[in-house]
Structure formats: C-alpha cells, structure tokens
C-alpha atoms as a PDB file:
ATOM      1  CA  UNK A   1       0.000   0.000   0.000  1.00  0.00           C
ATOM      2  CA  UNK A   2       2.741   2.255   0.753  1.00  0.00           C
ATOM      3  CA  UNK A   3       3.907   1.915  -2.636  1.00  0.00           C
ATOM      4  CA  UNK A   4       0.749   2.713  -3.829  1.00  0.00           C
ATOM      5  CA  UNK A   5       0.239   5.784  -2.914  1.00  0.00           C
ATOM      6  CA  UNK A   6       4.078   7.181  -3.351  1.00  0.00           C
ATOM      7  CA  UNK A   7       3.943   6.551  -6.882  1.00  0.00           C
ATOM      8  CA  UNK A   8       0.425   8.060  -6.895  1.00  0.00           C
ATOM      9  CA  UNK A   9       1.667  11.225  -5.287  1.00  0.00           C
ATOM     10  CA  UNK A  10       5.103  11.511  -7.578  1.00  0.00           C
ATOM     11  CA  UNK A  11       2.570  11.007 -10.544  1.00  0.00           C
ATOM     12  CA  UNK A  12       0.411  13.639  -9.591  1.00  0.00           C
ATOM     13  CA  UNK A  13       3.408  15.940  -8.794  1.00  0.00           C
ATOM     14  CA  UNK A  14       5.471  15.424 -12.496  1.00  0.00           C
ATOM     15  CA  UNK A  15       1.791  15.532 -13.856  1.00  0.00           C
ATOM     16  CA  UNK A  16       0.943  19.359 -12.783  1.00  0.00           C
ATOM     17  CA  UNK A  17       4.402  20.599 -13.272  1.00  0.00           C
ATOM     18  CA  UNK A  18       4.151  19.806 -17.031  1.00  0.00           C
ATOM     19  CA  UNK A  19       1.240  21.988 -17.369  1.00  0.00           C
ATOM     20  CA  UNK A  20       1.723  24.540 -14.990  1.00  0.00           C
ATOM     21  CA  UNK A  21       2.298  27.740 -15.676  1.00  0.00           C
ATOM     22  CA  UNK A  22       0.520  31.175 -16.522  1.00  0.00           C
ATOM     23  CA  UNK A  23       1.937  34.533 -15.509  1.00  0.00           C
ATOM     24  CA  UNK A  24      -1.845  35.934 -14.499  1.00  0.00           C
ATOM     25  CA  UNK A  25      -1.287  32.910 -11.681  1.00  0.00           C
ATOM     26  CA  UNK A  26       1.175  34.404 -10.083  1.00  0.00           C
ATOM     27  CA  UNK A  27      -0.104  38.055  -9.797  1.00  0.00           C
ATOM     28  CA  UNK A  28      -3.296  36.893  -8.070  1.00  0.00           C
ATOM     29  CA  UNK A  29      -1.293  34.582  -5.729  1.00  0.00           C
ATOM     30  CA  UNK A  30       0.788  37.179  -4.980  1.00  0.00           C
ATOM     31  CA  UNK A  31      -2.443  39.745  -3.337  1.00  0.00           C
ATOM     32  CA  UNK A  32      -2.881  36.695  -0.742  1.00  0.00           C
ATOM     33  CA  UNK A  33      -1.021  36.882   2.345  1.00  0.00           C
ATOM     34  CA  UNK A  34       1.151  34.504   3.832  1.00  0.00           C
ATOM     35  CA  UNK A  35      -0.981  33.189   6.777  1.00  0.00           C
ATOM     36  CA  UNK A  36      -2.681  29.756   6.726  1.00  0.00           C
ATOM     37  CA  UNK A  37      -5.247  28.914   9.332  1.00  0.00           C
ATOM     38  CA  UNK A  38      -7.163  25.486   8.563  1.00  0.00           C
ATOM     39  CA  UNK A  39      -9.238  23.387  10.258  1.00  0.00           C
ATOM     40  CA  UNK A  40     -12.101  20.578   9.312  1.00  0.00           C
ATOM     41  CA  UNK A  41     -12.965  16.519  10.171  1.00  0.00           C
ATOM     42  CA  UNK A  42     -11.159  13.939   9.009  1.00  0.00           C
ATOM     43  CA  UNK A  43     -11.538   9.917   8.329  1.00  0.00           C
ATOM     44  CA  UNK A  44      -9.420   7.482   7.794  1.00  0.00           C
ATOM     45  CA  UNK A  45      -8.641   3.409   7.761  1.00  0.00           C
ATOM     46  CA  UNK A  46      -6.351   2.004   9.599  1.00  0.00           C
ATOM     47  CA  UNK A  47      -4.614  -0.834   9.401  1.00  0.00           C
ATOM     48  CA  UNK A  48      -2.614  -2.625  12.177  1.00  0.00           C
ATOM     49  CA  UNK A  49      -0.005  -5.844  12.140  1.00  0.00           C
ATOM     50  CA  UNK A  50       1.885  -7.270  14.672  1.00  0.00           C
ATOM     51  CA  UNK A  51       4.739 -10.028  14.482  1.00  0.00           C
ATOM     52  CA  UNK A  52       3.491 -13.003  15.078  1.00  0.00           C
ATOM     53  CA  UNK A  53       0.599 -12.702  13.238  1.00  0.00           C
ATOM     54  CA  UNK A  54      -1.811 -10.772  15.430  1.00  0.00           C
ATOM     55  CA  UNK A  55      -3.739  -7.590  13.913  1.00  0.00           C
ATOM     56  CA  UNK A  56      -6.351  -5.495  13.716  1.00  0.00           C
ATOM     57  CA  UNK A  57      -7.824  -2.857  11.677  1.00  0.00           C
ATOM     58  CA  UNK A  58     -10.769  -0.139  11.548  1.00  0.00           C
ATOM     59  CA  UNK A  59     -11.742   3.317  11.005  1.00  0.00           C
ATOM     60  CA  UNK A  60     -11.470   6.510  12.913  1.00  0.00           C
ATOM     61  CA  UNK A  61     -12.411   9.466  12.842  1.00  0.00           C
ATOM     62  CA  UNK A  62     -11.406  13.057  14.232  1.00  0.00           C
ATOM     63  CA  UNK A  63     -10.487  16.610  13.988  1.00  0.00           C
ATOM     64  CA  UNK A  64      -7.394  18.291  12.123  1.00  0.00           C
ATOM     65  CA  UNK A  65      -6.336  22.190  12.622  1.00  0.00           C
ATOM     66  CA  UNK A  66      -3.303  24.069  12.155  1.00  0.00           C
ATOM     67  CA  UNK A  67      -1.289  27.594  11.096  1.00  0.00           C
ATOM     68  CA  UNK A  68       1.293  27.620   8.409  1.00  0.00           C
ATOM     69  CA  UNK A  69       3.234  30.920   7.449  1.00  0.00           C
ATOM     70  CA  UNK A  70       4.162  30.396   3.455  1.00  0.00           C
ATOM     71  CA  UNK A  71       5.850  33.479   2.072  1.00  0.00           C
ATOM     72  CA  UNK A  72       8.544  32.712  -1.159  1.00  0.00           C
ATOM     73  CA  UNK A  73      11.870  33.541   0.180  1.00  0.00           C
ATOM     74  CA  UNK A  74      11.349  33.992   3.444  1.00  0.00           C
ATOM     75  CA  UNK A  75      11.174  32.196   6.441  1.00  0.00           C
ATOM     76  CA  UNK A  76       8.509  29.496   7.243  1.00  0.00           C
ATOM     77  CA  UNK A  77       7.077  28.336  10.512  1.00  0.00           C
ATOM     78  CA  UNK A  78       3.903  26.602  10.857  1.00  0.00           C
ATOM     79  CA  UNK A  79       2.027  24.444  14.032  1.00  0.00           C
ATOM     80  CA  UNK A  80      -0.624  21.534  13.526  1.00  0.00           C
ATOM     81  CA  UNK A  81      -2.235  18.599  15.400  1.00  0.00           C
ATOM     82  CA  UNK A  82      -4.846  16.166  14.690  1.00  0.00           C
ATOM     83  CA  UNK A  83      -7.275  14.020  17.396  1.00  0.00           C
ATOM     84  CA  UNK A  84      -9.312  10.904  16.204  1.00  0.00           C
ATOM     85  CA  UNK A  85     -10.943   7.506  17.318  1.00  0.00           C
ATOM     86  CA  UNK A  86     -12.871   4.172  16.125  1.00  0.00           C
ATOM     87  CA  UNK A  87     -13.504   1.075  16.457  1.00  0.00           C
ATOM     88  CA  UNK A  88     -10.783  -1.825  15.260  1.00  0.00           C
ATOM     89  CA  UNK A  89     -11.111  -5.743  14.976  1.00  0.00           C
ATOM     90  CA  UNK A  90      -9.026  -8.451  14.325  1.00  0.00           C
ATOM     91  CA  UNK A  91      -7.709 -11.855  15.466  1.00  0.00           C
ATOM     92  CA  UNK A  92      -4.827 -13.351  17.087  1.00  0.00           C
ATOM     93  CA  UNK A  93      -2.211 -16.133  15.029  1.00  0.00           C
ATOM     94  CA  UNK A  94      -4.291 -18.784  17.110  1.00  0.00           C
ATOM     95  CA  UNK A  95      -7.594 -17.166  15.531  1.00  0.00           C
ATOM     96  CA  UNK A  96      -8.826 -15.735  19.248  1.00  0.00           C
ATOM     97  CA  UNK A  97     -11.336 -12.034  18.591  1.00  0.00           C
ATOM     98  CA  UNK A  98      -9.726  -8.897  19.140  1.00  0.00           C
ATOM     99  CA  UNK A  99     -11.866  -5.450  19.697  1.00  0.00           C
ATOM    100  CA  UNK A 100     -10.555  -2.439  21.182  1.00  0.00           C
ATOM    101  CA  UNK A 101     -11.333   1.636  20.873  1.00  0.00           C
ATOM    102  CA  UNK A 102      -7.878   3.250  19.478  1.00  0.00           C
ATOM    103  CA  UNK A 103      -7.179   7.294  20.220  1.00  0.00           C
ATOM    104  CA  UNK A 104      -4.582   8.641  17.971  1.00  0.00           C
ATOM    105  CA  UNK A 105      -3.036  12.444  19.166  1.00  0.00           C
ATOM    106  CA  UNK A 106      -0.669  14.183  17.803  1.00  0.00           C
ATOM    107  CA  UNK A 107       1.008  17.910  17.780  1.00  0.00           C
ATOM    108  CA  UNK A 108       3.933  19.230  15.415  1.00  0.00           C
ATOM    109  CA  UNK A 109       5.548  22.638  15.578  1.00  0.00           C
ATOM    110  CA  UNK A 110       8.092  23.261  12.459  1.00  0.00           C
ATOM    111  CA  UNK A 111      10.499  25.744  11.327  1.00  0.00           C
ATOM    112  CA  UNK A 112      12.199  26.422   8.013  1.00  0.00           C
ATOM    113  CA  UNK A 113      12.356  28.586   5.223  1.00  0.00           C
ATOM    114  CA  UNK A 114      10.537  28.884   1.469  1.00  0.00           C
ATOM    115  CA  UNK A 115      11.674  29.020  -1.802  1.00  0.00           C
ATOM    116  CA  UNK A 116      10.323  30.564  -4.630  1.00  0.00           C
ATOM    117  CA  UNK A 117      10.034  29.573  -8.041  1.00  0.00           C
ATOM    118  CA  UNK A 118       8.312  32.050 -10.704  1.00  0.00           C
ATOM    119  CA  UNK A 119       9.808  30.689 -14.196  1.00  0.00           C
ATOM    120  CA  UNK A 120       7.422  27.243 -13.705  1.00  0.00           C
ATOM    121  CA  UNK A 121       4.349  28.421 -11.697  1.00  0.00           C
ATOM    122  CA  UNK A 122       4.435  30.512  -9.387  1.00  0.00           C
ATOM    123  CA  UNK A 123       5.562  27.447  -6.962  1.00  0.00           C
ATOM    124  CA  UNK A 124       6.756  27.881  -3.525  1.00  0.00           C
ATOM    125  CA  UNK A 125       8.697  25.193  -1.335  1.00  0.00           C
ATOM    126  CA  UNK A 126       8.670  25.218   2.093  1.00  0.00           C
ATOM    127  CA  UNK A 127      11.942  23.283   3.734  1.00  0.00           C
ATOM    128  CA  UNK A 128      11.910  22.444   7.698  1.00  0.00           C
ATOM    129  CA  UNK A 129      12.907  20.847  10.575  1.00  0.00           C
ATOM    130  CA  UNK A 130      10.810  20.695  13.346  1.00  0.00           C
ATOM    131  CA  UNK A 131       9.586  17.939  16.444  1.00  0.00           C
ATOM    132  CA  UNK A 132       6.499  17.041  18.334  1.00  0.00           C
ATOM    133  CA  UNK A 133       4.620  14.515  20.086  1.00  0.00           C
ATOM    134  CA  UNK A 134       2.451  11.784  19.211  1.00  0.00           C
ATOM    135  CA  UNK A 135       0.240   8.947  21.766  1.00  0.00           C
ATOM    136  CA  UNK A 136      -1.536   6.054  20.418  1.00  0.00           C
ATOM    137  CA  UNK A 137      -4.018   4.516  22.967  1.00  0.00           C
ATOM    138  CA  UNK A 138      -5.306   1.359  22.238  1.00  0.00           C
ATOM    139  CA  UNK A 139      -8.068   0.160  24.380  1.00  0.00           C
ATOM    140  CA  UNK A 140      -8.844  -3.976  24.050  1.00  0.00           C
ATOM    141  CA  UNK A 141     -12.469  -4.814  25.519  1.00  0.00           C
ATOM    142  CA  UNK A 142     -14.776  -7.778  24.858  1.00  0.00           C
ATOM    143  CA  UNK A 143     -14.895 -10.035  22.875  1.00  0.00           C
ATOM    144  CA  UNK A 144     -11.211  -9.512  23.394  1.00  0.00           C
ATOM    145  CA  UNK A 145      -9.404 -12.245  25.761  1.00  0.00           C
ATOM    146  CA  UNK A 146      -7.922  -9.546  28.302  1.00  0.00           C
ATOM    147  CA  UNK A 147      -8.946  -5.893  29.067  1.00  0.00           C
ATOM    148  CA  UNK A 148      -5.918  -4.377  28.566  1.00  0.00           C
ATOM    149  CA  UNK A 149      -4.549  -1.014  27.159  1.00  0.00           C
ATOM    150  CA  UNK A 150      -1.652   0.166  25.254  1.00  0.00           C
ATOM    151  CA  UNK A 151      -0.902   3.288  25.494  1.00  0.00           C
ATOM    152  CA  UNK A 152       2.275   3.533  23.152  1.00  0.00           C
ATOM    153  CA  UNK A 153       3.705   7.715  22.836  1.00  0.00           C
ATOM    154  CA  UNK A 154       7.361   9.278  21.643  1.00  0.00           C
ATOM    155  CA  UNK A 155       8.769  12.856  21.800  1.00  0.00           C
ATOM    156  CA  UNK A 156      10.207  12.880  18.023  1.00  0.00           C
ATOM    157  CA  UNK A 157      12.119  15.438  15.730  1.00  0.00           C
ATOM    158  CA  UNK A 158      11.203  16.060  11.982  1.00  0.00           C
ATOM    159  CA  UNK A 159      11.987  17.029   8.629  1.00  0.00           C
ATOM    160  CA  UNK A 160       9.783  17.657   5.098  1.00  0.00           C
ATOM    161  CA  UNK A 161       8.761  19.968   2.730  1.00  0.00           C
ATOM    162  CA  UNK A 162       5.537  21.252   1.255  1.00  0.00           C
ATOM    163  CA  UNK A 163       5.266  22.253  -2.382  1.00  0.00           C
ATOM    164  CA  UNK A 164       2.382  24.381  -2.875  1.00  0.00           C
ATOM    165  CA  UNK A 165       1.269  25.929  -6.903  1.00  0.00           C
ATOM    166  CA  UNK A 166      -1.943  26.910  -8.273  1.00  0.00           C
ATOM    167  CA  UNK A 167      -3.393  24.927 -11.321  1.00  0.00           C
ATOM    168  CA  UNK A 168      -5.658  28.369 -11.893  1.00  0.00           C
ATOM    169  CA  UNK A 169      -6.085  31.478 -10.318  1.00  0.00           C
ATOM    170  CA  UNK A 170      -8.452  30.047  -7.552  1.00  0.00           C
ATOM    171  CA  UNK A 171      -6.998  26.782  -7.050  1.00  0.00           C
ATOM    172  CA  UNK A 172      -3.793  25.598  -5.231  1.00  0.00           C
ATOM    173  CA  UNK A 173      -2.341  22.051  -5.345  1.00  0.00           C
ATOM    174  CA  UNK A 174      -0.080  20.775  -2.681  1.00  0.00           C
ATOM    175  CA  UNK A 175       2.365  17.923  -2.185  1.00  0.00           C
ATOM    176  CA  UNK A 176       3.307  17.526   1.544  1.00  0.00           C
ATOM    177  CA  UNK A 177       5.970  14.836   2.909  1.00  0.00           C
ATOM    178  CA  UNK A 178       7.071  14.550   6.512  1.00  0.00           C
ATOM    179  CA  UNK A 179       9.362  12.362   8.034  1.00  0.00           C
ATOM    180  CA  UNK A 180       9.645  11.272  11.648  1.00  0.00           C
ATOM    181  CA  UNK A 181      12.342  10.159  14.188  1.00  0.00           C
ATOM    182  CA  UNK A 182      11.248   8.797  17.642  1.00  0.00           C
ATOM    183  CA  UNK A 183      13.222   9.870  20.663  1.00  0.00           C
ATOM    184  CA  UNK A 184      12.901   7.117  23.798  1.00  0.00           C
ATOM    185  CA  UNK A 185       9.571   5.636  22.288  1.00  0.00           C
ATOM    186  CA  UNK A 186       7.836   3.413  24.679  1.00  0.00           C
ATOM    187  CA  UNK A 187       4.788   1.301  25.475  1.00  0.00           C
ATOM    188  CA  UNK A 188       2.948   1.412  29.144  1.00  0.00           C
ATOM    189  CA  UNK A 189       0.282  -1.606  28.972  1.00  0.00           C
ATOM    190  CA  UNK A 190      -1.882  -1.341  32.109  1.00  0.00           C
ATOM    191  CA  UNK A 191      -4.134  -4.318  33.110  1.00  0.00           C
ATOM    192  CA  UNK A 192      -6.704  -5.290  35.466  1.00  0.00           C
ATOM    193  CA  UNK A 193      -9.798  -3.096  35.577  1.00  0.00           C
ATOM    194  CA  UNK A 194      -9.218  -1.156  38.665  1.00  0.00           C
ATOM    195  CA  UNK A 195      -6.360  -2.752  39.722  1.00  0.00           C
ATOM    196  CA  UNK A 196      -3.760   0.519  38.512  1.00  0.00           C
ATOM    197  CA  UNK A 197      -1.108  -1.925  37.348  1.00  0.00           C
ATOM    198  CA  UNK A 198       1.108  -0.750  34.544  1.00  0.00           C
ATOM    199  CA  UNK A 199       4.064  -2.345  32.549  1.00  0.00           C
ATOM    200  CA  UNK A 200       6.606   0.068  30.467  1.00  0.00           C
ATOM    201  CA  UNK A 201       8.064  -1.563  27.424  1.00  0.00           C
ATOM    202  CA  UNK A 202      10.493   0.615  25.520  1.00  0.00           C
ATOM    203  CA  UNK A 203      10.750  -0.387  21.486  1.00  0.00           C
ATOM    204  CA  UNK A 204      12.912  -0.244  18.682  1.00  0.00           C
ATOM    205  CA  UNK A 205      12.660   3.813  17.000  1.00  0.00           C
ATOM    206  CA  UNK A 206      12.099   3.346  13.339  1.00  0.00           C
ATOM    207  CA  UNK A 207      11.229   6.530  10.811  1.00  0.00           C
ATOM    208  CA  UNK A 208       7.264   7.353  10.700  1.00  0.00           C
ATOM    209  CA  UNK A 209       6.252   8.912   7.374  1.00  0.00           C
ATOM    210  CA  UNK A 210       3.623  10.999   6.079  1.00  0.00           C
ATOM    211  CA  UNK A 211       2.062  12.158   2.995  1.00  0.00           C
ATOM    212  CA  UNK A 212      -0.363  14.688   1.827  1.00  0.00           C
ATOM    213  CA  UNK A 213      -1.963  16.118  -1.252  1.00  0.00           C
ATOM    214  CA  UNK A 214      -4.253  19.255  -0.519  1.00  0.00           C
ATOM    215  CA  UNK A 215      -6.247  20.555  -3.424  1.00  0.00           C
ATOM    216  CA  UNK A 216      -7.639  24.056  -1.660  1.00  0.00           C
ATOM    217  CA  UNK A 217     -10.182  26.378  -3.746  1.00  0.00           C
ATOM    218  CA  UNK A 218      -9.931  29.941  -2.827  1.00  0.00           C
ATOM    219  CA  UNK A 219     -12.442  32.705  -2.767  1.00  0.00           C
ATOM    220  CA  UNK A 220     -12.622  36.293  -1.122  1.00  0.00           C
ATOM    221  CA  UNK A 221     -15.404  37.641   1.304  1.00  0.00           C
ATOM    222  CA  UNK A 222     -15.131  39.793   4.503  1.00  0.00           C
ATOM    223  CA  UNK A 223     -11.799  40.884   2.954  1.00  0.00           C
ATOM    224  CA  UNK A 224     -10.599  37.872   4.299  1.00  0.00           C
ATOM    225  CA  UNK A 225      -9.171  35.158   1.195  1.00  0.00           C
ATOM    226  CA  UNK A 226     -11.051  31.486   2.805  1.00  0.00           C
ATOM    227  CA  UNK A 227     -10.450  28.158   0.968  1.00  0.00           C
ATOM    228  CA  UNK A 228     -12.153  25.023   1.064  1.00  0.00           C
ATOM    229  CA  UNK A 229     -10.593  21.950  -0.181  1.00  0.00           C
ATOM    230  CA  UNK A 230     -10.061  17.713   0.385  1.00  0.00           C
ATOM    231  CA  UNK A 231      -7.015  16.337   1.796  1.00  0.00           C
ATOM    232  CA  UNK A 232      -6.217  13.089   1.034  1.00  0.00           C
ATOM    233  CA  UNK A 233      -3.296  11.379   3.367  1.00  0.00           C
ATOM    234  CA  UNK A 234      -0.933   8.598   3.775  1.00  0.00           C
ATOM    235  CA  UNK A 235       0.734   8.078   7.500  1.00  0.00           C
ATOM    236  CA  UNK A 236       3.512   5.461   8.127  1.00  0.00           C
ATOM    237  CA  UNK A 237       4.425   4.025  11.521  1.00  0.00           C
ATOM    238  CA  UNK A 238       6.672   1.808  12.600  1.00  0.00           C
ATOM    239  CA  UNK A 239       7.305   0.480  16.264  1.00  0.00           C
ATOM    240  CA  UNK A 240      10.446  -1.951  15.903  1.00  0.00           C
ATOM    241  CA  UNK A 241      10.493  -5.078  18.326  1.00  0.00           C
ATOM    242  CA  UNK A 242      12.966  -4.920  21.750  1.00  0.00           C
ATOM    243  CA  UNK A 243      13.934  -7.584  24.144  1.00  0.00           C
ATOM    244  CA  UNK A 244      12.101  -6.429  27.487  1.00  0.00           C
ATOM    245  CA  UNK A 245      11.076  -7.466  30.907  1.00  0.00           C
ATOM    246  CA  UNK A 246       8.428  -9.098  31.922  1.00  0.00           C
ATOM    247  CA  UNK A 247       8.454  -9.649  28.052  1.00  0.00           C
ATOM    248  CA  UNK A 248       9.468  -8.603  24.761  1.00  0.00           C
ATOM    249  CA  UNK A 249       7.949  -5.864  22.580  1.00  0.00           C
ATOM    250  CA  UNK A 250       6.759  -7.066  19.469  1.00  0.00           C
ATOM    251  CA  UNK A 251       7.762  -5.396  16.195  1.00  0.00           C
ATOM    252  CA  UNK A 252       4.735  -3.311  15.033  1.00  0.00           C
ATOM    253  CA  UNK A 253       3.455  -1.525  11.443  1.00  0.00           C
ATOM    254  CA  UNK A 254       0.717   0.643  11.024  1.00  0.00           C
ATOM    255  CA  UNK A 255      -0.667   1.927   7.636  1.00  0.00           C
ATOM    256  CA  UNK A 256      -3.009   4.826   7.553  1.00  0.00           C
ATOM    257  CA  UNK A 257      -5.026   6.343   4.506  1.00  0.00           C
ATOM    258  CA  UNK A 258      -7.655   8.745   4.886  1.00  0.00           C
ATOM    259  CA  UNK A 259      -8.831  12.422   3.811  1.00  0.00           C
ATOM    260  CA  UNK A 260     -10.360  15.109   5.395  1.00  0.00           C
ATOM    261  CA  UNK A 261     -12.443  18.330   4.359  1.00  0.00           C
ATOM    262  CA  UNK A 262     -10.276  21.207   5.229  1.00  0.00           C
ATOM    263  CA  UNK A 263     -11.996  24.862   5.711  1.00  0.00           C
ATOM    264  CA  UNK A 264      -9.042  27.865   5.152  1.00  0.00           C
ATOM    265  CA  UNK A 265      -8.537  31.671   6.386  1.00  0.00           C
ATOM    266  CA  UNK A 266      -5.675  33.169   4.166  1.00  0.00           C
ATOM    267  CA  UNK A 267      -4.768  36.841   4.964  1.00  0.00           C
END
C-alpha cells in the first residue's frame, strides 16, 4: 500500500508541473497573504499488524487544525495537530477475537524557510525541521481475551517539505511529505480493571512517514481570502520489536489512509 500511494503522489506531482504555468497565476497569488489557518474533520482506515501474526484494523475518525506561514523567500514556521478515534477488529495467530477503541493524538511545531520559483508556476517550497509529540491509545475490551490497554507515545524530531502551486487562479495544489524520528519511544500496557497496574516496554525507534496532497479552492469575502478543499493522506508508523522485561515488545506496522475536508482563512 505504501507503494501505492508514493507513486500516486510523484505522478500527480510530475503531472501538474508539465502543465503549470501562466503569468496571471502568479499576480493573483501574490495579493494573498502569507498566513494559513485550517481546520475541518477527518476519516481514515487504519490498518494494524503485529509479528506473530496478530492484527487489527478499523476506522477513525477526528479533527485536524493548524497555522502555516508560506511566504517565497522567506522564512517558514507553521504548528498543527490532529485528534481521532474508532472502532478496530481483528484476530490473534491462534484465531482468538480482538476489539478495542484506538485514540490517535498528535502535535507538530516546524520551522524552516521557502523558496520561490516564478519561471514554472508561481511554486513555492517550504523546507523544515521541526519535532512534536504523538500517543496512540489502544483500548482492548470484549470479545477480546484480556482488558488491557496500550498506550504507546514518543517525543520525536522532523523534517519535510511542502510544495504548494496553483493549477488556476483560484486553485492551489499541494504535495506535503514529513518524516519522523522517535526519541525514547515506549509502550505502558496497564491491566486489570481497577487494579492501577502498569508495565513500560520501551521499542525499537524506526522513521514514521507521512504524505499529503491538498487541493484548496480559494475565494474572497469579509476581505478575508477562505479556501475550502479535500485532503487526502498517507501516515507510516513503525514500532520496531525490543527484548524487554516481563516480556518482549513485538515489532509493530501501522498503515493509515484517509482524507479530510479542510476549511481555510488566508490573509
């Protein structure tokens, strides 16, 4: 799947820079200001595998909101974080029921700076570095065999870009990648309803990814430029297995696609 959609967003990338181009483009993007507010609901599938054979997989749903400051040739800073939750099922290798409520959370601050290219657009590039913090809780209940939950959450640093160019006056395309480096990831598993006992696992740091592809329509009122658009996404993450007491961690992937409906204050 993750194949999938990387050649899908390349595609659409070499696709719009083939055609892009008028000069008109770039006058009106240049009368829009450099501040990005967005916010909207987003959906997505998830799909969850654990060595050994065990996995699950569901869909959840949630909020998205965020600032980015995209100016060409100047700096860039920009602030987001998503919340969401569903439902998942799946089985154990011996075939057992799994069901459990998973919580993904997340907050990113970045900093960087944007580049400018007029002779095939206008397109601007924003470059950055940046860190945040991301928890996963994963609630098991019945028909599950234990009521357990694992509540797995890293500190992490970052680095991406996002390309941003307007196929017409009105409408911008973006291509947004992100990737991810845990610091001390870890696991705490508490069991026994009531019974406040917790086990801390630490595991394996492996690069998350991400991918985006906004497509935002722009339009003026209140003398305030809004956008409305439909985000589709790819996330990536990757808990790698550690030797651990009571018991080991088990290597863990997670593939995410989704989209959400994004609503847009430019000024």
């Amino acid at each position: 799947m993750k194949s999938f959609f990387s050649s899908f967003f390349f595609s659409l990338l070499f696709g719009v820079l083939a055609t892009a181009a008028p000069s008109n483009i770039e006058a009106l993007a240049l009368l829009r200001g450099p501040h990005y507010f967005f916010a909207g609901p987003e959906v997505y599938h998830l799909w969850r595998e654990r060595a050994g054979g065990t996995w699950q997989e569901g869909t959840l749903s949630g909020v998205h909101a965020g600032y980015d400051r995209i100016r060409g040739m100047s700096i860039y800073w920009g602030v987001d974080g998503y919340w969401a939750r569903g439902e998942l099922n799946g089985s154990s290798a011996r075939g057992l029921p799994f069901a459990s409520q998973m919580t993904d959370s997340d907050i990113q601050g970045r900093l960087g700076y944007t580049l400018y290219f007029r002779s095939i657009g206008p397109i601007t590039l924003s470059l950055f570095i940046g860190g945040g913090y991301f928890c996963e809780r994963n609630s098991f209940h019945p028909p599950s065999p234990m009521e357990v939950e694992f509540r797995t959450s890293f500190a992490y640093t970052a680095f991406g870009g996002y390309l941003r160019l307007y196929l017409a006056p009105n409408t911008q395309l973006g291509i947004d990648f992100r990737a991810e480096f845990p610091v001390e990831g870890h696991c705490t598993i508490s069991e026994g309803v009531g019974e406040n006992k917790e086990i801390k696992l630490l595991f394996n740091s492996q690069t998350q990814y991400a991918l985006e592809a906004p497509l935002i329509y722009f339009f003026g009122w209140k003398k305030i430029t809004w956008g409305v658009g439909l985000v589709p996404f790819y996330r990536y993450r990757h808990y790698g297995g550690r030797e651990g007491f009571p018991f080991d961690f088990f290597d863990t992937r997670i593939s995410v696609a989704g989209g959400r409906l994004q609503l847009m204050g430019r000024f």
